[in-house]
Protein backbone atom coordinates (compact mmCIF):
# COMPACT_ATOMS: atom_id res chain seq x y z
CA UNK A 1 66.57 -136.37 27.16
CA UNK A 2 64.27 -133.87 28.54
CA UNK A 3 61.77 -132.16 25.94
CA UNK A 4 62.48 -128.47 25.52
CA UNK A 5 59.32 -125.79 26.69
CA UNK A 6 57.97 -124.13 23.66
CA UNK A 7 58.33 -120.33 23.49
CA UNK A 8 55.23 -118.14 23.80
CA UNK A 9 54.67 -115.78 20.75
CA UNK A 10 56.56 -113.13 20.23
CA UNK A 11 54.08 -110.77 19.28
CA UNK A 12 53.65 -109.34 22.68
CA UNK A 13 58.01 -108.49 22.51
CA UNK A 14 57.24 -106.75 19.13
CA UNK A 15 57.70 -103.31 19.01
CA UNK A 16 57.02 -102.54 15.24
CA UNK A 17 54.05 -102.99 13.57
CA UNK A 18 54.22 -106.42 11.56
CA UNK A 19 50.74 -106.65 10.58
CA UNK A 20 49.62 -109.59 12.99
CA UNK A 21 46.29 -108.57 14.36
CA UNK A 22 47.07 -107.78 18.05
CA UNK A 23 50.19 -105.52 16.90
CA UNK A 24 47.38 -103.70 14.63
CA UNK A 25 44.87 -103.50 17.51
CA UNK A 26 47.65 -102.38 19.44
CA UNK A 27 49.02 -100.05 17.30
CA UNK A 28 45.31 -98.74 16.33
CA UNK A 29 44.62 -98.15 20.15
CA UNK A 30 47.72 -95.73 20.53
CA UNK A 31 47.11 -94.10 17.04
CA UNK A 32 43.16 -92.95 16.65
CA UNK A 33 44.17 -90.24 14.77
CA UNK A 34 45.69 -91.87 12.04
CA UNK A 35 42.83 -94.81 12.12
CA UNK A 36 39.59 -94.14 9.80
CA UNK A 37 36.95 -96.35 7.91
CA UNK A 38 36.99 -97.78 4.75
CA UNK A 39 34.24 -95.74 2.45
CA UNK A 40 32.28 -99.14 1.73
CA UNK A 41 31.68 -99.16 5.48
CA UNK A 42 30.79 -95.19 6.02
CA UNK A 43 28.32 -95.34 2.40
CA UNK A 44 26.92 -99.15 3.79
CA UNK A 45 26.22 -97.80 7.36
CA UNK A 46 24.48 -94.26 5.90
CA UNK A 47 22.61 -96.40 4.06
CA UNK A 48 21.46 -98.70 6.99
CA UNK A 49 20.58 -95.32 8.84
CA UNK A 50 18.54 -93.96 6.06
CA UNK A 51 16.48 -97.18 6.00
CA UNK A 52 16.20 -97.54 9.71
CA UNK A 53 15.11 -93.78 9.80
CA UNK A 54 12.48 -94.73 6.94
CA UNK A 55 11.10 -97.24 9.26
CA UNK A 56 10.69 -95.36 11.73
CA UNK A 57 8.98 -92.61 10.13
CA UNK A 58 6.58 -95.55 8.63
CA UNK A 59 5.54 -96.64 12.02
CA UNK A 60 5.26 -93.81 13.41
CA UNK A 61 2.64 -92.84 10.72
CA UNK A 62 1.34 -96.07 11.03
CA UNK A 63 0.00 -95.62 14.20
CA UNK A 64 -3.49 -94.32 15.67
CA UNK A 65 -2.68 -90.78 16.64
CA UNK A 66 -4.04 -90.00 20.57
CA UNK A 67 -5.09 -86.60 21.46
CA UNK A 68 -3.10 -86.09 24.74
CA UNK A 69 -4.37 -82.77 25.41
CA UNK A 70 -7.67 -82.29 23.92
CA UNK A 71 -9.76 -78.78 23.27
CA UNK A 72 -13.28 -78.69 24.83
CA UNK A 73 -13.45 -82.19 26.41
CA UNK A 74 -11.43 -81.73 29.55
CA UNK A 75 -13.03 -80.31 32.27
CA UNK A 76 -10.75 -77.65 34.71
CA UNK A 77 -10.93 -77.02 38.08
CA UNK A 78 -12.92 -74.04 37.94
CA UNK A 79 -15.69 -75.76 35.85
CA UNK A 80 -16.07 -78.41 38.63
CA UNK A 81 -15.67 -76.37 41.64
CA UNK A 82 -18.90 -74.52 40.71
């Protein structure tokens, strides 16, 4: 007596959504509309920006400041021409 094949899972024959994980992602991809974040993860991520964006502003201020255009040191074309 021959051993019988086990089935595959039926998820992929589905056509409801049951709550497995690829019938979500499935269902999520054909419904962005209806799909938005949990408010822990919109407050948590406006708070990582906030920080990031504090960094950022700290380095920046951090650093030596360079004068990429200065006043009276440059000499133009007219000024060496003579």
């Amino acid at each position: 007596m021959t051993r019988r094949k086990k089935t595959r899972s039926l998820a992929d024959k589905v056509t409801i959504r049951t709550g497995k994980r690829k019938d979500y992602k499935k269902w999520r991809h054909e419904n962005p509309d209806q799909v938005t974040s949990s408010r822990r993860f919109t407050q948590k991520k406006r708070q990582q920006r906030k920080l990031q964006a504090a960094r950022k502003l700290a380095r920046q201020e951090q650093g030596a400041s360079i004068d990429i255009h200065p006043e009276g040191t440059s000499t133009s074309s007219e000024e060496r021409d003579e």
